[in-house]
N, C-alpha and C. Protein backbone atom coordinates (compact mmCIF):
# COMPACT_ATOMS: atom_id res chain seq x y z
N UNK A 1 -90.53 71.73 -30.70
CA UNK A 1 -91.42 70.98 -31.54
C UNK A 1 -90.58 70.21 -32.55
N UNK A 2 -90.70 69.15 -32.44
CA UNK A 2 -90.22 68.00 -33.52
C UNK A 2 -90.65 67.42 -34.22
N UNK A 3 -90.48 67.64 -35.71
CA UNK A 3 -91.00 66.90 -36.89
C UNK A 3 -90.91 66.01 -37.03
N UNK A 4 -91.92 65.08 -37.80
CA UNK A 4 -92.02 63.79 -37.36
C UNK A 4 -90.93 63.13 -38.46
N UNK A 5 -90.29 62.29 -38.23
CA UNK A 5 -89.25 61.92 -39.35
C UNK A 5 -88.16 62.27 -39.15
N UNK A 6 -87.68 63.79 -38.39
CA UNK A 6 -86.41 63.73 -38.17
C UNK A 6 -85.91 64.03 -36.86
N UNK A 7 -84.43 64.01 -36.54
CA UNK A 7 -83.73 63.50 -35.54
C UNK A 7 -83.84 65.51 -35.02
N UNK A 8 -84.55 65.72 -33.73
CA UNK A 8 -84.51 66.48 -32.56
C UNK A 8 -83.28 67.38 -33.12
N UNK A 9 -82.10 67.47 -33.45
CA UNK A 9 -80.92 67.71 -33.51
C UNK A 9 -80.94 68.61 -34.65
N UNK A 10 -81.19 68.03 -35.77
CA UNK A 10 -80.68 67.93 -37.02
C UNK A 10 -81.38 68.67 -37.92
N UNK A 11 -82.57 69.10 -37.09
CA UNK A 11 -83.73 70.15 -37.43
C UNK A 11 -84.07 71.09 -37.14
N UNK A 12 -83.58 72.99 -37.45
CA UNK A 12 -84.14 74.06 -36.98
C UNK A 12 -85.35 73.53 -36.11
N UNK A 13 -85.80 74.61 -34.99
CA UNK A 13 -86.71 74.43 -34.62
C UNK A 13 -87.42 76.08 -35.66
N UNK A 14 -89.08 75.56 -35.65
CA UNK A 14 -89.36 76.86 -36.21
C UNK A 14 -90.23 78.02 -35.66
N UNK A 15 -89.88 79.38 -35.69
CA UNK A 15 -90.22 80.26 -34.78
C UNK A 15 -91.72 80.05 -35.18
N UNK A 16 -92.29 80.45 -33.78
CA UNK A 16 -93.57 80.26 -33.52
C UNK A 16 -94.47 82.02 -34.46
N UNK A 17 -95.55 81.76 -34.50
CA UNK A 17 -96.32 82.67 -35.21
C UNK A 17 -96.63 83.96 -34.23
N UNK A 18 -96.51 84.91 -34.22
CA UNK A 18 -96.92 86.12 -33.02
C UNK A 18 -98.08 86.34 -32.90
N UNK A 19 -98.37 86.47 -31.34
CA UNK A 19 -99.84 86.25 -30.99
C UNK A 19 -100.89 86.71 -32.42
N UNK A 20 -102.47 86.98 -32.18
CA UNK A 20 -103.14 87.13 -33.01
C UNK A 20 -103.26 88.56 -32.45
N UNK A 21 -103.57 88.57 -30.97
CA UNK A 21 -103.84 89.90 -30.51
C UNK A 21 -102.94 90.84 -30.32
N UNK A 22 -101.33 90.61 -30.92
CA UNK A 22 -100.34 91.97 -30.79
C UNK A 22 -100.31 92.80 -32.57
N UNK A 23 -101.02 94.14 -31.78
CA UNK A 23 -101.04 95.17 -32.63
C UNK A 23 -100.01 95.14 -33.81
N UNK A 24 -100.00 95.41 -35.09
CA UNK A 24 -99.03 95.47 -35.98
C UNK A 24 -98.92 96.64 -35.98
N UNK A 25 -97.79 97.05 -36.23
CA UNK A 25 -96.93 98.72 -35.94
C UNK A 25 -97.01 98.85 -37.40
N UNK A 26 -97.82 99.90 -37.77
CA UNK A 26 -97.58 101.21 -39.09
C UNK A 26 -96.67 101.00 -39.60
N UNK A 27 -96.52 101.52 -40.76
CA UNK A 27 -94.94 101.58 -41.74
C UNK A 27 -94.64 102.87 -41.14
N UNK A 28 -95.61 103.94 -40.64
CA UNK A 28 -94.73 105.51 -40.61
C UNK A 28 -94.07 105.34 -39.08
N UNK A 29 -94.16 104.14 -38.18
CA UNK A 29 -93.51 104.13 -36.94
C UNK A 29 -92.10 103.56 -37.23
N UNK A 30 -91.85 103.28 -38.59
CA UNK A 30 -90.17 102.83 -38.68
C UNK A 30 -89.21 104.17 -38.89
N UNK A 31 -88.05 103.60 -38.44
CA UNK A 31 -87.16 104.98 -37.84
C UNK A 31 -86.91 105.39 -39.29
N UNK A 32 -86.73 104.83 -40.74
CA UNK A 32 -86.38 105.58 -41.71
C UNK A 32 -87.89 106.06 -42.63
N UNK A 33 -88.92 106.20 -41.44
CA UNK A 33 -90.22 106.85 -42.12
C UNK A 33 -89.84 108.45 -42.13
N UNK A 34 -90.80 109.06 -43.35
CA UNK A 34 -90.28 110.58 -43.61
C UNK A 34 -91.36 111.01 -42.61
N UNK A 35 -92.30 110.53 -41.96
CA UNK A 35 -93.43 110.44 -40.88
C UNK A 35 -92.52 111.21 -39.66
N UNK A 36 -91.41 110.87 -39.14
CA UNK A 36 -91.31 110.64 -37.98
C UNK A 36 -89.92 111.53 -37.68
N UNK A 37 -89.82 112.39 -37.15
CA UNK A 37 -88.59 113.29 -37.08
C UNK A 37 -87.50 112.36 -36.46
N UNK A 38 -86.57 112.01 -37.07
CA UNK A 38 -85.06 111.45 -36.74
C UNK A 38 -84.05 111.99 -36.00
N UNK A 39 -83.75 111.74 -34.74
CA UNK A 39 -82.39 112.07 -34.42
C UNK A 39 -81.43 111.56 -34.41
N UNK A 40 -79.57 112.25 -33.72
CA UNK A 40 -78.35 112.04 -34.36
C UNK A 40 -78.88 110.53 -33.31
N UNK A 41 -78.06 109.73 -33.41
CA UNK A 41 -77.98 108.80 -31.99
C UNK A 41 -76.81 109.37 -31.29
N UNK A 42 -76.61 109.45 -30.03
CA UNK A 42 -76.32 109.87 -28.97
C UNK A 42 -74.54 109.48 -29.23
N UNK A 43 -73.38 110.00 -29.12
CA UNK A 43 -72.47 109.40 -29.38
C UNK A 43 -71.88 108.67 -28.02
N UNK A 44 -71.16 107.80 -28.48
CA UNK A 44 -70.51 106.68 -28.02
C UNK A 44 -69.02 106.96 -27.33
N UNK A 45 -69.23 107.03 -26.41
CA UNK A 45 -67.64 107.54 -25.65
C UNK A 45 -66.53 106.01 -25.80
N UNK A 46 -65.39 106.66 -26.76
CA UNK A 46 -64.28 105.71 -26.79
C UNK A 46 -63.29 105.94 -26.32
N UNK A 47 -62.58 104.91 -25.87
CA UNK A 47 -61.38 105.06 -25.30
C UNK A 47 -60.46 105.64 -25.61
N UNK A 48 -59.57 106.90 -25.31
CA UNK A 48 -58.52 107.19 -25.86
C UNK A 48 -57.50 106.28 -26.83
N UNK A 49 -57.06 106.81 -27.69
CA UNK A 49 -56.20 105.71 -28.57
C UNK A 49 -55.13 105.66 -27.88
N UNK A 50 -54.31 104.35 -28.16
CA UNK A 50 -52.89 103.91 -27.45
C UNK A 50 -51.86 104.63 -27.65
N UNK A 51 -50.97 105.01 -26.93
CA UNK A 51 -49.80 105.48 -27.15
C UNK A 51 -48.99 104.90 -28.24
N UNK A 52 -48.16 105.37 -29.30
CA UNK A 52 -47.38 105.42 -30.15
C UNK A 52 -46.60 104.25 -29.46
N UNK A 53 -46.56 103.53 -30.12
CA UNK A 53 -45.75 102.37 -29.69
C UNK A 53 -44.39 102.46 -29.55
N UNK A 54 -43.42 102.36 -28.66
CA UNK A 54 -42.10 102.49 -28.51
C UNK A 54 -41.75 101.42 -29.27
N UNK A 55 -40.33 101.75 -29.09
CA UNK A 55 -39.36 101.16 -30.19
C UNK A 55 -39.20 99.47 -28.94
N UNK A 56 -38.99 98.46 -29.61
CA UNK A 56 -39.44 97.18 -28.99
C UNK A 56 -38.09 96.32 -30.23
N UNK A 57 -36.92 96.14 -29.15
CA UNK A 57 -35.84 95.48 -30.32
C UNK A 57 -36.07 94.26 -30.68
N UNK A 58 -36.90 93.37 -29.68
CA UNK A 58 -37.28 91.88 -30.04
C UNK A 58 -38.23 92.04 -31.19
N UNK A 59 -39.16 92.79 -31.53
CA UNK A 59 -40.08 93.12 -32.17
C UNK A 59 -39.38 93.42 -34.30
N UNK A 60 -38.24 94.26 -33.81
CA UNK A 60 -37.73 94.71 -34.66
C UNK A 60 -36.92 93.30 -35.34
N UNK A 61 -35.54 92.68 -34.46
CA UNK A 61 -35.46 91.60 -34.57
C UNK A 61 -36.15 90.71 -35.31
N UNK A 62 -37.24 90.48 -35.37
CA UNK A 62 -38.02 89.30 -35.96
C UNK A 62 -38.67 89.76 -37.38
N UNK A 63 -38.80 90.81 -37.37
CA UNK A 63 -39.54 92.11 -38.56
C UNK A 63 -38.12 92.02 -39.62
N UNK A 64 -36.82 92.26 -39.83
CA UNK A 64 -35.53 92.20 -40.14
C UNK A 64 -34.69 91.30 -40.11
N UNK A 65 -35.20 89.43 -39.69
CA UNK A 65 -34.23 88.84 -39.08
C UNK A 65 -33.53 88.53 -40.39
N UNK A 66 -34.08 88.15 -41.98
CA UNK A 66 -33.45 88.10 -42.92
C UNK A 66 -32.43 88.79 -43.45
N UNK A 67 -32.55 90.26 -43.39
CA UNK A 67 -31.82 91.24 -43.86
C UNK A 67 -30.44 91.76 -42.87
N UNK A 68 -30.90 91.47 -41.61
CA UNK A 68 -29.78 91.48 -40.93
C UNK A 68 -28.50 90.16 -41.00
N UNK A 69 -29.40 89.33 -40.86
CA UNK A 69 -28.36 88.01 -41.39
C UNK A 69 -27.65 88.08 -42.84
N UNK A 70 -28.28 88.45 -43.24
CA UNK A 70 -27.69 89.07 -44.79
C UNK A 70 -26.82 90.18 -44.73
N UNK A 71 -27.21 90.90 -44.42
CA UNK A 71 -25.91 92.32 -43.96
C UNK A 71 -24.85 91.38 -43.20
N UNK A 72 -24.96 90.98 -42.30
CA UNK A 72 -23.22 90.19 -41.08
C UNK A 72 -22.84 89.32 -42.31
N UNK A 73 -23.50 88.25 -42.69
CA UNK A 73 -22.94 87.13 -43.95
C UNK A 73 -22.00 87.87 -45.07
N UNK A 74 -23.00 88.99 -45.40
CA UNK A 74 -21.94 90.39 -46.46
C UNK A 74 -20.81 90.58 -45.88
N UNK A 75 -21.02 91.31 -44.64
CA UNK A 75 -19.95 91.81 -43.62
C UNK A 75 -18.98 91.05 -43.41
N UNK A 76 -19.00 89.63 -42.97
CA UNK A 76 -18.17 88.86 -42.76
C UNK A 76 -17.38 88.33 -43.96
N UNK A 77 -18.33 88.48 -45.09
CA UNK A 77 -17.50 88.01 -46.48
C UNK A 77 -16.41 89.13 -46.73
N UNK A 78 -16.80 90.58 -46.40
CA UNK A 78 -15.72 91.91 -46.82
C UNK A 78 -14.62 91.54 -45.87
N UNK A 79 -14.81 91.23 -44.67
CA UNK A 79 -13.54 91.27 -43.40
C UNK A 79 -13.14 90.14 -43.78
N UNK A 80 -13.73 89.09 -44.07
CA UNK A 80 -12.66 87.51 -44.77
C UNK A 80 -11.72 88.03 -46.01
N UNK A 81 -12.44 88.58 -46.55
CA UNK A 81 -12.31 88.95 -48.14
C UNK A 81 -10.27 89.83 -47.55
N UNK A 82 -10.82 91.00 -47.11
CA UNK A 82 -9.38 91.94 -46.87
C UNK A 82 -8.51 91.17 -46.34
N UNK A 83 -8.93 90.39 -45.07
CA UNK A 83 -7.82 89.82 -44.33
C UNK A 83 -7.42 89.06 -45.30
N UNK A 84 -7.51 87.79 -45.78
CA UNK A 84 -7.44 86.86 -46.83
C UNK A 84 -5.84 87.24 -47.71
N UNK A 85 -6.54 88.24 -48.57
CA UNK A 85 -6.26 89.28 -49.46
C UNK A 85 -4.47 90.05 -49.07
N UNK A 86 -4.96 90.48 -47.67
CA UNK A 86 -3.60 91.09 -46.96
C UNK A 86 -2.55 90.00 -46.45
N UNK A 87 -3.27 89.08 -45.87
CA UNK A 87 -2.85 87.45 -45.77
C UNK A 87 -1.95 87.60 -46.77
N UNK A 88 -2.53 86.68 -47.72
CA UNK A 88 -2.03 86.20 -48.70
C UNK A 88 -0.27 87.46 -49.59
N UNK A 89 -0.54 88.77 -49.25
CA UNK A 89 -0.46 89.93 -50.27
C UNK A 89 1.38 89.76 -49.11
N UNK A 90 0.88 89.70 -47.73
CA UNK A 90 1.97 89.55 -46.68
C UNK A 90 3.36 88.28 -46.70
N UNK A 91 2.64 87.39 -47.02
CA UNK A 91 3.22 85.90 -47.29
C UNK A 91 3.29 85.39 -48.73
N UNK A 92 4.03 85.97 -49.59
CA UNK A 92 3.77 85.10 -50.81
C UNK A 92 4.22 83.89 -50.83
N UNK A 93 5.51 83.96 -49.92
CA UNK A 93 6.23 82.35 -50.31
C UNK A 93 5.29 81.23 -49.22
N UNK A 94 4.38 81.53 -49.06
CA UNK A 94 3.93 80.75 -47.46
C UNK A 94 3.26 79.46 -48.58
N UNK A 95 3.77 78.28 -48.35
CA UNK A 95 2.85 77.08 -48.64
C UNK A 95 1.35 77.19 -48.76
N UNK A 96 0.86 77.46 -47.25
CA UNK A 96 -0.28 77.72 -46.84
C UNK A 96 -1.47 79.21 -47.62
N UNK A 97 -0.91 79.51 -48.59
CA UNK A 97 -1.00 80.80 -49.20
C UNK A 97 -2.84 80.76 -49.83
N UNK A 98 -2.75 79.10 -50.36
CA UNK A 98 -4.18 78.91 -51.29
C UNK A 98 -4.89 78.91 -50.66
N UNK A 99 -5.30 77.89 -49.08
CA UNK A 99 -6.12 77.55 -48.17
C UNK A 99 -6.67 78.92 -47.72
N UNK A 100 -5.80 79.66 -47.76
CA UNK A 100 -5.99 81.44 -46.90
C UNK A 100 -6.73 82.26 -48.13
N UNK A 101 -6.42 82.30 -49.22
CA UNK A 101 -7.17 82.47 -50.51
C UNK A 101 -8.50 82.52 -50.43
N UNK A 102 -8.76 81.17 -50.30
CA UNK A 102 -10.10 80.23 -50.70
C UNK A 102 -10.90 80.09 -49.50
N UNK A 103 -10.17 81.12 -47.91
CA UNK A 103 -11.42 81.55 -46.90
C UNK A 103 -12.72 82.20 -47.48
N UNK A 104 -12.46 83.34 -48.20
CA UNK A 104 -13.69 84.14 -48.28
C UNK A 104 -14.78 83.32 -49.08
N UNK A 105 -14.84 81.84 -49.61
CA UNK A 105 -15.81 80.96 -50.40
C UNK A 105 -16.78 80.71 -49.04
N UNK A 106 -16.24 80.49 -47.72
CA UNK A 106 -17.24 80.28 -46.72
C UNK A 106 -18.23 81.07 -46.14
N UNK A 107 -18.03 82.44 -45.90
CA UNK A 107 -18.95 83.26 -45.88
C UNK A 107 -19.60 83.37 -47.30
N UNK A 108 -19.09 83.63 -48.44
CA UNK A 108 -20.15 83.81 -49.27
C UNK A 108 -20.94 82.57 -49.69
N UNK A 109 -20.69 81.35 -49.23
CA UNK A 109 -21.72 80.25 -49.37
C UNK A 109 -22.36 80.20 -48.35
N UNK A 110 -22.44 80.80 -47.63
CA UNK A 110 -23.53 81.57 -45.84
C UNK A 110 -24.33 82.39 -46.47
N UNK A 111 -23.95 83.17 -47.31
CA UNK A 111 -24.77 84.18 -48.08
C UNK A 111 -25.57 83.74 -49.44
N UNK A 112 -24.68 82.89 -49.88
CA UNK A 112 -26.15 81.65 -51.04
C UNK A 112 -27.13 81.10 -49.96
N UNK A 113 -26.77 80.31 -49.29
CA UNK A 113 -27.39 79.60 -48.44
C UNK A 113 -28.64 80.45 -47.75
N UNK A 114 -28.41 81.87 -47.20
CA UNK A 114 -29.41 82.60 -47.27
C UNK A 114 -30.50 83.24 -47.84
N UNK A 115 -29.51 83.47 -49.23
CA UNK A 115 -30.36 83.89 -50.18
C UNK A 115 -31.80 82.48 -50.87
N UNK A 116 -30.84 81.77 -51.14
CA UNK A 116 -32.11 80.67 -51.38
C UNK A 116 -32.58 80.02 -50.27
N UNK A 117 -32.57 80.56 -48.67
CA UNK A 117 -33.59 80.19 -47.99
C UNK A 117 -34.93 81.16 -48.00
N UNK A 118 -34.30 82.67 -48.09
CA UNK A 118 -35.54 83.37 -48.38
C UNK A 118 -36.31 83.46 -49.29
N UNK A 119 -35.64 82.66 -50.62
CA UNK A 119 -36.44 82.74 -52.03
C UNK A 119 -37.45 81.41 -51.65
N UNK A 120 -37.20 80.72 -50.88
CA UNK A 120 -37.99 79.31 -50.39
C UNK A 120 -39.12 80.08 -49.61
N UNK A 121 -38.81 81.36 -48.87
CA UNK A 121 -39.74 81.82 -48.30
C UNK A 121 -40.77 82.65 -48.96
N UNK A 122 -40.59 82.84 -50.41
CA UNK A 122 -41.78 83.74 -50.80
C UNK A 122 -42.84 83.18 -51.01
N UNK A 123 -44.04 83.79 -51.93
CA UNK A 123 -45.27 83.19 -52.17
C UNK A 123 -45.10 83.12 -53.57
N UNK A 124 -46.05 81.83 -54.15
CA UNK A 124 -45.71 81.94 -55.67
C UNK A 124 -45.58 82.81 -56.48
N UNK A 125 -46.47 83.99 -56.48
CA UNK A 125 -46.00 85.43 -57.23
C UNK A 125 -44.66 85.87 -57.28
N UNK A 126 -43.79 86.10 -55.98
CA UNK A 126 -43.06 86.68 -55.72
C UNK A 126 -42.08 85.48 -56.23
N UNK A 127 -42.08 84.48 -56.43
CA UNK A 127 -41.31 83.60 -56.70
C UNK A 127 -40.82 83.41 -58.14
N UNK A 128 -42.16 83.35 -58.96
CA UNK A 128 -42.88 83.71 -60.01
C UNK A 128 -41.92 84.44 -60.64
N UNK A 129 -41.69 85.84 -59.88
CA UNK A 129 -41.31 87.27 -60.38
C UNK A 129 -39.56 86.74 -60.21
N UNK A 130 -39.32 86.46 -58.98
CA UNK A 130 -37.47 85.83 -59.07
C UNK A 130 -37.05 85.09 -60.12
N UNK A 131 -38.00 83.88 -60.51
CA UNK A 131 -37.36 83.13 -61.29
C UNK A 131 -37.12 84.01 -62.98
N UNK A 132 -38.03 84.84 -63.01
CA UNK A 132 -37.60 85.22 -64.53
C UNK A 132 -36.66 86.00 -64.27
N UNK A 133 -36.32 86.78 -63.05
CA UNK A 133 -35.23 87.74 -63.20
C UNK A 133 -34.10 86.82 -63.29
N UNK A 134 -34.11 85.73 -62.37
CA UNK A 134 -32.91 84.93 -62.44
C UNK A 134 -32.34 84.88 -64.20
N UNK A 135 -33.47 83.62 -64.52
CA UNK A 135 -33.44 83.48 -66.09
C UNK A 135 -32.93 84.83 -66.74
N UNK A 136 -33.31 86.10 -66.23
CA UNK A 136 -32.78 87.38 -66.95
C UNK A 136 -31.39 87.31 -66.73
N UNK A 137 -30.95 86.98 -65.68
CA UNK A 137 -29.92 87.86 -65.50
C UNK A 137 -28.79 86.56 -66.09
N UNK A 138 -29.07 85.15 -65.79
CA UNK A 138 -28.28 83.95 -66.16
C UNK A 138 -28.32 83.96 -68.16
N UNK A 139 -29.26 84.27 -68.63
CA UNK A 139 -29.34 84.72 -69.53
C UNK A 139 -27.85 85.63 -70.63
N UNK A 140 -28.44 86.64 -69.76
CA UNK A 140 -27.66 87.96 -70.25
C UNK A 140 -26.19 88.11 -70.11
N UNK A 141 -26.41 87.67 -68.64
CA UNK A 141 -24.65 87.21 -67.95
C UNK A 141 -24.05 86.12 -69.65
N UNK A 142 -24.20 84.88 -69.38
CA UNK A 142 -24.03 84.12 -70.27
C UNK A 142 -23.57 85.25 -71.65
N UNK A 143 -24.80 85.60 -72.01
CA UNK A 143 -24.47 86.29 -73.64
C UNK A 143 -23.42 87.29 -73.68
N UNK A 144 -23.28 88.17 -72.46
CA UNK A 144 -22.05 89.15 -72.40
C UNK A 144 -20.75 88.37 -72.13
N UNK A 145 -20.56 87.82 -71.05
CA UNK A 145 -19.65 86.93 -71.50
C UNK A 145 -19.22 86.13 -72.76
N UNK A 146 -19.76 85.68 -73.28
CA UNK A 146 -19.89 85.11 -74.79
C UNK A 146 -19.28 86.04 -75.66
N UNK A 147 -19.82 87.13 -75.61
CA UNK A 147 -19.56 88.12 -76.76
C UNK A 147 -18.11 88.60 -75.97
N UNK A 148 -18.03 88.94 -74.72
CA UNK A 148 -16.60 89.31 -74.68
C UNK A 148 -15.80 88.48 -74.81
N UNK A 149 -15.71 87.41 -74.64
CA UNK A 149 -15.03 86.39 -75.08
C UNK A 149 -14.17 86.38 -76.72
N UNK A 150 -14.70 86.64 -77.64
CA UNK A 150 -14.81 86.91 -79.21
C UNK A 150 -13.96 88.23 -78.94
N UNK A 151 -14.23 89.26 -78.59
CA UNK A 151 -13.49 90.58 -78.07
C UNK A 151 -12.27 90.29 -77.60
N UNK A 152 -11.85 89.38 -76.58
CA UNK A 152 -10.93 88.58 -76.19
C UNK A 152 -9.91 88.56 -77.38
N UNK A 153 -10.16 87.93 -78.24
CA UNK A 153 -9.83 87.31 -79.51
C UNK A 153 -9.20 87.92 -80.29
N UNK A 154 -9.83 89.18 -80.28
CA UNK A 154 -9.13 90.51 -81.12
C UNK A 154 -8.35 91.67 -80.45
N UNK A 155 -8.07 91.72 -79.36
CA UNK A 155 -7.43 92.20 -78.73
C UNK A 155 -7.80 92.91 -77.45
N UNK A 156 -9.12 92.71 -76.94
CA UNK A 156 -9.05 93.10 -75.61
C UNK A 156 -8.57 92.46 -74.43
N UNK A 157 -8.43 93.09 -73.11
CA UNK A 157 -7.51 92.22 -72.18
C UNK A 157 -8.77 91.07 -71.53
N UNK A 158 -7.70 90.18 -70.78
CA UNK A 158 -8.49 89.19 -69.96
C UNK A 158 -9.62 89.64 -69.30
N UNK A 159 -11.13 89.22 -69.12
CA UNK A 159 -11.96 89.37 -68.15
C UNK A 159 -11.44 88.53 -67.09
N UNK A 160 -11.26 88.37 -65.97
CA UNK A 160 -11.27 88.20 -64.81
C UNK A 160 -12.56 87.41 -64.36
N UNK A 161 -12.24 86.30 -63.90
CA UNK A 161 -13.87 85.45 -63.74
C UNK A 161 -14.26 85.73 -62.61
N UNK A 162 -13.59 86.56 -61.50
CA UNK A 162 -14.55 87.38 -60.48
C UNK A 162 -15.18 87.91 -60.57
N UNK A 163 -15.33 88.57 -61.97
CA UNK A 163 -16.32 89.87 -62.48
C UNK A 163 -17.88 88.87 -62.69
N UNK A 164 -17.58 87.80 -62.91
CA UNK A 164 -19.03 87.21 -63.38
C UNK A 164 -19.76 87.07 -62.63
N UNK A 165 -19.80 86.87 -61.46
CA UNK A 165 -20.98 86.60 -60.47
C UNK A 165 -21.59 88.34 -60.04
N UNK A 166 -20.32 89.24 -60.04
CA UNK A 166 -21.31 90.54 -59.69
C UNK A 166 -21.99 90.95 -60.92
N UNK A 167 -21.57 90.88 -61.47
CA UNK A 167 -22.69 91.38 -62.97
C UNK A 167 -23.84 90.53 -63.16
N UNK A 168 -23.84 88.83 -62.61
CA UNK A 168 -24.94 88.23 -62.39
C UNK A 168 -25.88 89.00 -61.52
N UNK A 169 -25.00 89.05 -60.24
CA UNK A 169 -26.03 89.78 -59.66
C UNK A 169 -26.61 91.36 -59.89
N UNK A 170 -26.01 91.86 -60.34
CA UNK A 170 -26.73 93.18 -60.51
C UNK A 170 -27.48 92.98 -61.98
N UNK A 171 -27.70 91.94 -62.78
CA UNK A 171 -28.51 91.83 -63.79
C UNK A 171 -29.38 91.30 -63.02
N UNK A 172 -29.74 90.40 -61.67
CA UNK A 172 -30.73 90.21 -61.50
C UNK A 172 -31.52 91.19 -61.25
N UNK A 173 -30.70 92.24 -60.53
CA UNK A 173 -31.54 93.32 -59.59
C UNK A 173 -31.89 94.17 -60.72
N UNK A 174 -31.37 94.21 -61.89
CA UNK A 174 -32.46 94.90 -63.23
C UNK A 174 -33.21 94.10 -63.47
N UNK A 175 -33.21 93.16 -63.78
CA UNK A 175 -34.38 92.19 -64.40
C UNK A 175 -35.51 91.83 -63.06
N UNK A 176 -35.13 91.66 -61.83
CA UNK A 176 -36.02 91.93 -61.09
C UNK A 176 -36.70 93.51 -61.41
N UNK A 177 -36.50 95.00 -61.02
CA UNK A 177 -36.81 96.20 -61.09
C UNK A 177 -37.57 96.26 -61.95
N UNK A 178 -37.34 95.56 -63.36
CA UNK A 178 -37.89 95.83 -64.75
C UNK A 178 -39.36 95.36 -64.39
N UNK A 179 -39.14 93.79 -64.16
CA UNK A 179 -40.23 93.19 -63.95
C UNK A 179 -41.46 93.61 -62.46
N UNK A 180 -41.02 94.25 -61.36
CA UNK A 180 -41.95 94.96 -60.96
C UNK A 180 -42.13 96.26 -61.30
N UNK A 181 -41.63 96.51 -62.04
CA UNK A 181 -42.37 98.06 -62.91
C UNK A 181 -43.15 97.82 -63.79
N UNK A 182 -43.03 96.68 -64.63
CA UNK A 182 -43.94 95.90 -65.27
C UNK A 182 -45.44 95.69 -64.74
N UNK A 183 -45.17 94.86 -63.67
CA UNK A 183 -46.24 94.61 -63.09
C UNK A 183 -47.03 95.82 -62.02
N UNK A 184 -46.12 97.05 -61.65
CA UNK A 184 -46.84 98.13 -60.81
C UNK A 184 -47.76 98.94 -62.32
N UNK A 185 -46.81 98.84 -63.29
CA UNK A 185 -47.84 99.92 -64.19
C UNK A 185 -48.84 98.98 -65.23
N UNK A 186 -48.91 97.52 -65.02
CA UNK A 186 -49.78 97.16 -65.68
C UNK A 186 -51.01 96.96 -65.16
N UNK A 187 -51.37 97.18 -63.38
CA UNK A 187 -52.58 97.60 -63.10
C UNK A 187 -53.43 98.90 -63.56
C-alpha cells in the first residue's frame, strides 16, 4: 500500500490491523504470568570448546615484531660496541682507529630509528603519557648535568658525555613509571 505523495521506496509500508475475529490472549497466558507454572527451557547442547591453542611462531612474530627488533638493534649495538672497543684497544697506532670507534653510532641510530617509529605507533594517550616523560627526563638530564658541571668546578672529576644519554634514558623510564602510577591510582 502506497501513500499518496510519496515515492513506493522511501516509505515503510504499514502493518496491517489483525483480523477482527482473532481471539485476544489473556494477560495470565503470558509466560511471565504468576497464573501459569514456568519451566527451565530445555538446555541447548554446545559444542565442545577448542583446544588450547598451540604455540603458532608466525602468530607470535607479529604479536613481538617491535620488541624483538629492538632486542637484535640492542644486541647488535653490544657486539659493535666490544668489537669496536677491542678493535680499537688492539691497534692504537692504526690510522683507521676513529672510523672503527664511531661503528657502534650505526646500530644505535637503528635503535632511535625504532624507537620513534613505535612512539609514531601509539594512540594519543599513550603518546600523551611519552611526551611528558620525555620532557621529564630531558628536563632533569639537563639540570643534573648543569649542577654537576659547577661540581666540576670545585673539584670533582670529569663526567664523561657517554654517561648522558643513559641517564636520559633511565629518567625517562621513571618519569614514564611515575606517570602511569599516576594515572593507574587516579581511577
Amino acid at each position: 500500500m502506497a501513500l499518496a505523495g510519496y515515492h513506493p521506496g522511501s516509505v515503510s509500508e504499514l502493518e496491517p490491523a489483525p483480523p477482527v475475529d482473532r481471539p485476544v490472549d489473556p494477560l495470565f497466558t503470558h509466560a511471565a504470568s504468576p497464573f501459569v507454572r514456568t519451566e527451565a527451557p530445555t538446555p541447548v547442547a554446545f559444542a565442545s570448546p577448542p583446544d588450547m591453542p598451540q604455540f603458532n611462531p608466525a602468530a607470535t612474530l607479529l604479536t613481538y615484531k617491535t620488541q624483538i627488533q629492538f632486542g637484535l638493534a640492542v644486541l647488535a649495538y653490544l657486539m659493535v660496541l666490544v668489537g669496536s672497543v677491542t678493535v680499537v684497544q688492539g691497534n692504537p697506532e692504526a690510522g683507521w682507529k676513529y672510523l672503527v670507534a664511531v661503528m657502534p653510532v650505526i646500530p644505535a641510530g637503528v635503535v632511535i630509528w625504532l624507537t620513534v617509529r613505535a612512539l609514531g605507533r601509539l594512540d594519543e594517550v599513550q603518546k600523551r603519557t611519552q611526551m611528558q616523560a620525555l620532557g621529564f627526563s630531558m628536563v632533569a638530564t639537563g639540570l643534573i648535568t648543569f649542577g654537576y658541571g659547577f661540581l666540576e668546578g670545585v673539584g670533582l672529576p670529569h663526567l664523561n658525555s657517554t654517561y648522558v644519554l643513559p641517564l636520559m634514558a633511565v629518567l625517562w623510564g621513571v618519569g614514564f613509571a611515575a606517570l602511569r602510577l599516576k594515572y593507574i591510582f587516579r581511577r
